[in-house]
C-alpha atoms as a PDB file:
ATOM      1  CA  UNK A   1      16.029   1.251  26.885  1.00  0.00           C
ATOM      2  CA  UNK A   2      15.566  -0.432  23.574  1.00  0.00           C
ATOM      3  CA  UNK A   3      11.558  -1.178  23.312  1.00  0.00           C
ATOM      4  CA  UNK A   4      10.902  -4.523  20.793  1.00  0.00           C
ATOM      5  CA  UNK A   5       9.611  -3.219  17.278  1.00  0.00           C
ATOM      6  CA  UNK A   6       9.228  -6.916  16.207  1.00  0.00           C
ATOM      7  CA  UNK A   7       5.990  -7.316  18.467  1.00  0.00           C
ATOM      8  CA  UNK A   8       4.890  -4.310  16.691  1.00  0.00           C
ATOM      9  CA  UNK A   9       5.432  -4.625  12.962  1.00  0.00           C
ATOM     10  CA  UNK A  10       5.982  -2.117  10.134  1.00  0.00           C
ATOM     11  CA  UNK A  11       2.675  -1.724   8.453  1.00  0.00           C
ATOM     12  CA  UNK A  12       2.850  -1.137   4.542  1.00  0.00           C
ATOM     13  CA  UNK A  13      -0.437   0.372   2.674  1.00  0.00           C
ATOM     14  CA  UNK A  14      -0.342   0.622  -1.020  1.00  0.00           C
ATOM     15  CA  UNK A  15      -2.382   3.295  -2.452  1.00  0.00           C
ATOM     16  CA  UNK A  16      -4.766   3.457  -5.458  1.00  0.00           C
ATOM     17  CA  UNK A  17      -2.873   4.342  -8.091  1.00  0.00           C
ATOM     18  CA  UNK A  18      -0.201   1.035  -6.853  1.00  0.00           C
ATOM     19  CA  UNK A  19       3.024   2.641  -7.555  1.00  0.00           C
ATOM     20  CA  UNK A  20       3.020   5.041  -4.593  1.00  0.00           C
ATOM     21  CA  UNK A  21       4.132   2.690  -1.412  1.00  0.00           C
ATOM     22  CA  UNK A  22       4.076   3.762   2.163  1.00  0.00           C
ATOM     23  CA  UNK A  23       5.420   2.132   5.742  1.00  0.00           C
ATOM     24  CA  UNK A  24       4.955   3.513   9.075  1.00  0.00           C
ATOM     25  CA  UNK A  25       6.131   1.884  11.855  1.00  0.00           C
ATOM     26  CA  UNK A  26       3.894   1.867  15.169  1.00  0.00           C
ATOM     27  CA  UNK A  27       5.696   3.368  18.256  1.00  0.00           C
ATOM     28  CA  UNK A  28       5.636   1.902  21.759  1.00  0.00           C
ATOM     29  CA  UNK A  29       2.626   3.654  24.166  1.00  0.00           C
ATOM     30  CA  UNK A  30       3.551   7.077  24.403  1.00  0.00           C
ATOM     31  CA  UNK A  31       7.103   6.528  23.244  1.00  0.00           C
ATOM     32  CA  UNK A  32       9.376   7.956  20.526  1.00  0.00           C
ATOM     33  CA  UNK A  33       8.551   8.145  17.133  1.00  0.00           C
ATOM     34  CA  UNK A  34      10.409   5.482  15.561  1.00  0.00           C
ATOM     35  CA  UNK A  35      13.927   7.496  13.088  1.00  0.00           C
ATOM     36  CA  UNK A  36      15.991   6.230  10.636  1.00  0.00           C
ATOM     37  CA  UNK A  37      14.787   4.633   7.224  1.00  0.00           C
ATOM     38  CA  UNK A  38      12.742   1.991   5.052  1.00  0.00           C
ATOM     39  CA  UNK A  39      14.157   0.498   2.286  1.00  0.00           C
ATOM     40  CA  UNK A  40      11.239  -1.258  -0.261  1.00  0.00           C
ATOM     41  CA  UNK A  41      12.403  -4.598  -1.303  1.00  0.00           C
ATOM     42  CA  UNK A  42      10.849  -6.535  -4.134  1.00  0.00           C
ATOM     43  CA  UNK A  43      10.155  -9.998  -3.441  1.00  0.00           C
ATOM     44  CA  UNK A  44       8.423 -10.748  -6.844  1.00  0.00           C
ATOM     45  CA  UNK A  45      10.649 -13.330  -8.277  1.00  0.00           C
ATOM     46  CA  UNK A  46      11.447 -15.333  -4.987  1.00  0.00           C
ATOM     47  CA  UNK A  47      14.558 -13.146  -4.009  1.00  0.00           C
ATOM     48  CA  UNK A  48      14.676 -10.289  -1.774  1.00  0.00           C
ATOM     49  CA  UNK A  49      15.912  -6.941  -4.778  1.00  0.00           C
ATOM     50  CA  UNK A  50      16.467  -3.629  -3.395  1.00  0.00           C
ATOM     51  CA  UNK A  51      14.634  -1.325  -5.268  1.00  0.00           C
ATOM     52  CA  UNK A  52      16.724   1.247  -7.112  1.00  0.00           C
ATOM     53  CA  UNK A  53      16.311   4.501  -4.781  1.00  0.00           C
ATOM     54  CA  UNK A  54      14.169   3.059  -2.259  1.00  0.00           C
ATOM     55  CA  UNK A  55      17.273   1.538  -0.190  1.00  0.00           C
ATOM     56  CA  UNK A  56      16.960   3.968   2.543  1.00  0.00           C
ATOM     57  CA  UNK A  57      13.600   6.153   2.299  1.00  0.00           C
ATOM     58  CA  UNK A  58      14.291   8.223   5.656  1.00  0.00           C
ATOM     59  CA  UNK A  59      11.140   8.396   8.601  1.00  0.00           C
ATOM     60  CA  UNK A  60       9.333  10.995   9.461  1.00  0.00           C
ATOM     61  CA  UNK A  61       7.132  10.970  12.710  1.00  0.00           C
ATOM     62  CA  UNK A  62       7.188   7.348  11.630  1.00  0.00           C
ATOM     63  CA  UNK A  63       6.154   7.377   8.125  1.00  0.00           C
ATOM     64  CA  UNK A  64       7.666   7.064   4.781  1.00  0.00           C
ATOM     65  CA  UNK A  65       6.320   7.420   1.227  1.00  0.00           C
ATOM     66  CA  UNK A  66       8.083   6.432  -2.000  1.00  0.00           C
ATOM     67  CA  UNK A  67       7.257   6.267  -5.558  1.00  0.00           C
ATOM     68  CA  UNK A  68       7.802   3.531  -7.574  1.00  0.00           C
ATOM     69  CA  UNK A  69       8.284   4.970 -11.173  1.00  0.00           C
ATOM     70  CA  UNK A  70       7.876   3.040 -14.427  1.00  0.00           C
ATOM     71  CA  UNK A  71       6.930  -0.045 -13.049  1.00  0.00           C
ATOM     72  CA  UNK A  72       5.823  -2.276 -16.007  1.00  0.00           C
ATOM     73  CA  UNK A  73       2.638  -4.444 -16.137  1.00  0.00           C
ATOM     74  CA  UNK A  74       3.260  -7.346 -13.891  1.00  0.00           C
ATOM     75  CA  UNK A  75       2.171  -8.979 -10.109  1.00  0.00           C
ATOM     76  CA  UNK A  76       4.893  -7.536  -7.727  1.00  0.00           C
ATOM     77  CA  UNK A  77       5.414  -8.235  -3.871  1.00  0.00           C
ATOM     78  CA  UNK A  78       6.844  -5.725  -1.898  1.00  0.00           C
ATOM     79  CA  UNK A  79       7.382  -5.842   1.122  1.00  0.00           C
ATOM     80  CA  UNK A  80       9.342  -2.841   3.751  1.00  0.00           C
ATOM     81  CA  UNK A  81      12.183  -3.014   6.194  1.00  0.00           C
ATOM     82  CA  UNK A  82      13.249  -1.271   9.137  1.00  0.00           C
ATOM     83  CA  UNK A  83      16.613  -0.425   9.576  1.00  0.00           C
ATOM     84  CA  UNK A  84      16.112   0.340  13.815  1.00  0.00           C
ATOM     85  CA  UNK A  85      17.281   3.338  16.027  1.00  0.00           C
ATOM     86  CA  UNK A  86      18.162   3.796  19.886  1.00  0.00           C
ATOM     87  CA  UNK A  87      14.671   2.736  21.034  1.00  0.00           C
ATOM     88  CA  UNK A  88      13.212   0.342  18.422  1.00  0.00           C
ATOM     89  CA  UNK A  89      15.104  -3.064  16.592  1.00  0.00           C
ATOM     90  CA  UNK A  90      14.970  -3.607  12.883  1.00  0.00           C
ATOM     91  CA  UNK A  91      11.512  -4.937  11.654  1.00  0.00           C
ATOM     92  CA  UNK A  92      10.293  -6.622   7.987  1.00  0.00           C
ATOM     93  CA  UNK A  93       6.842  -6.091   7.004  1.00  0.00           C
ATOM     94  CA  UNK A  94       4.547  -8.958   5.334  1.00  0.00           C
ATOM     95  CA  UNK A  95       4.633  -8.781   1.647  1.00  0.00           C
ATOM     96  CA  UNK A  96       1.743  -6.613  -0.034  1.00  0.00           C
ATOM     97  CA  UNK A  97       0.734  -7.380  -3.660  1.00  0.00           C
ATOM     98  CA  UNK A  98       0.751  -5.256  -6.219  1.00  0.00           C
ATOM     99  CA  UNK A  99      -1.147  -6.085  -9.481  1.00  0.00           C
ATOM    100  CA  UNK A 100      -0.268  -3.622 -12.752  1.00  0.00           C
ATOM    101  CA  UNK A 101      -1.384  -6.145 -14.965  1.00  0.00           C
ATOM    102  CA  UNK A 102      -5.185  -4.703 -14.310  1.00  0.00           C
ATOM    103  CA  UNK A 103      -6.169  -1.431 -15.302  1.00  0.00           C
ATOM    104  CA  UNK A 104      -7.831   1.369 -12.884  1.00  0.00           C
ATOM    105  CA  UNK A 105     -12.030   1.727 -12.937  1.00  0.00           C
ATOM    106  CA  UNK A 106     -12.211   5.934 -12.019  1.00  0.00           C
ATOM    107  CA  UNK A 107     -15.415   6.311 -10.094  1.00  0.00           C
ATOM    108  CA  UNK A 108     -18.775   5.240 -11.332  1.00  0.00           C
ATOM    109  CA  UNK A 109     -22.279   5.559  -9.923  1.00  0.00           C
ATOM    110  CA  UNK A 110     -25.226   3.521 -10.426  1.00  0.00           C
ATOM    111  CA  UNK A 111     -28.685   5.603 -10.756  1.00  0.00           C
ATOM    112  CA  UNK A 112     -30.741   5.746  -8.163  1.00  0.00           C
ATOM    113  CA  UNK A 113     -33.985   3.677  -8.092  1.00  0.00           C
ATOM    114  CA  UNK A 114     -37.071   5.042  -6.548  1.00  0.00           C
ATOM    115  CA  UNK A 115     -39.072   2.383  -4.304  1.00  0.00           C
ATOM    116  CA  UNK A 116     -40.225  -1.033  -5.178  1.00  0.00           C
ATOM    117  CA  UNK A 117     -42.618  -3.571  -4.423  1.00  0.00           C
ATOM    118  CA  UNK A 118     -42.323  -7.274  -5.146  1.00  0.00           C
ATOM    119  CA  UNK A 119     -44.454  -7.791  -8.370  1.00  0.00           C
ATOM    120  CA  UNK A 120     -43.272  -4.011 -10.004  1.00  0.00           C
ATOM    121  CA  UNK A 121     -42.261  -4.095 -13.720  1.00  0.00           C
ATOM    122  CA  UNK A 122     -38.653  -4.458 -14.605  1.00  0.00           C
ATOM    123  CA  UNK A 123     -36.510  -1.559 -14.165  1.00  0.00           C
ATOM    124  CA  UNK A 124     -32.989  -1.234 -15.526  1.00  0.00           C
ATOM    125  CA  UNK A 125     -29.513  -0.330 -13.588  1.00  0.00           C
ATOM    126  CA  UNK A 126     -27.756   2.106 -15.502  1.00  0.00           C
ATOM    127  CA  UNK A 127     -23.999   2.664 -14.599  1.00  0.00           C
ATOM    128  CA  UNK A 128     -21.316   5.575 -15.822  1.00  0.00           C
ATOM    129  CA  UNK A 129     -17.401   5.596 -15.786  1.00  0.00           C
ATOM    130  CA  UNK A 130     -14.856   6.845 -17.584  1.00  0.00           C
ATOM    131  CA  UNK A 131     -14.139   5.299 -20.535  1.00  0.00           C
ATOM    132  CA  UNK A 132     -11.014   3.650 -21.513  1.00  0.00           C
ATOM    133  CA  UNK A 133      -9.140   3.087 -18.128  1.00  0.00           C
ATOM    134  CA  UNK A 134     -11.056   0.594 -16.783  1.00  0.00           C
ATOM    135  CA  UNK A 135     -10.232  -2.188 -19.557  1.00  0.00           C
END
């Protein structure tokens, strides 16, 4: 029985550090996980490019991760498609963005403030990150 993957589309996350893209695609109720592959395709420029060894980033238990490597600074859209098996059809994600041009902020805190009451004096904020990255 072939179950309809294009009611159920492939899902593509980006994580924090942008160049690292994932896909998973959703299986049916208790069905199969969905086999085969992902190719990334970048949609930046209006066209649909195949990115270099991304053309067929193989599933597992749905999933596939793929690195990106020396991406220069720009705005990119990506987006993922499925190439289908026995029990699910080929699927296209939506197109994620991807922004290089901005620089990462590592973690920062902002020091605590003890209680307040309308009418208090001023206190200050003070914040902390690493410097440099977040430019």
């Amino acid at each position: 029985m072939i179950q309809d993957c294009q009611s159920r589309p492939i899902s593509v996350t980006v994580s924090e550090w942008c160049q690292e893209h994932s896909a998973s695609v959703e299986k049916v109720g208790h069905g199969d996980y969905a086999t085969g592959s992902i190719k990334f395709i970048d949609c930046t420029n209006g066209n649909d490019v195949e990115i270099g060894d991304a053309t067929s980033v193989v599933l597992e238990n749905g999933v596939v991760t793929y690195t990106w490597k020396d991406m220069s600074e720009n705005l990119y859209q990506i987006k993922a498609v499925y190439s289908g098996d026995r029990n699910y059809q080929k699927a296209s994600s939506a197109q994620v963005s991807v922004d290089l041009r901005k620089k990462l902020q590592e973690h920062f805190e902002i020091t605590p403030i003890a209680s307040k009451i309308y009418g208090d004096k001023p206190f200050v904020l003070a914040t902390q990150g690493e410097v440099e990255r977040g430019k």
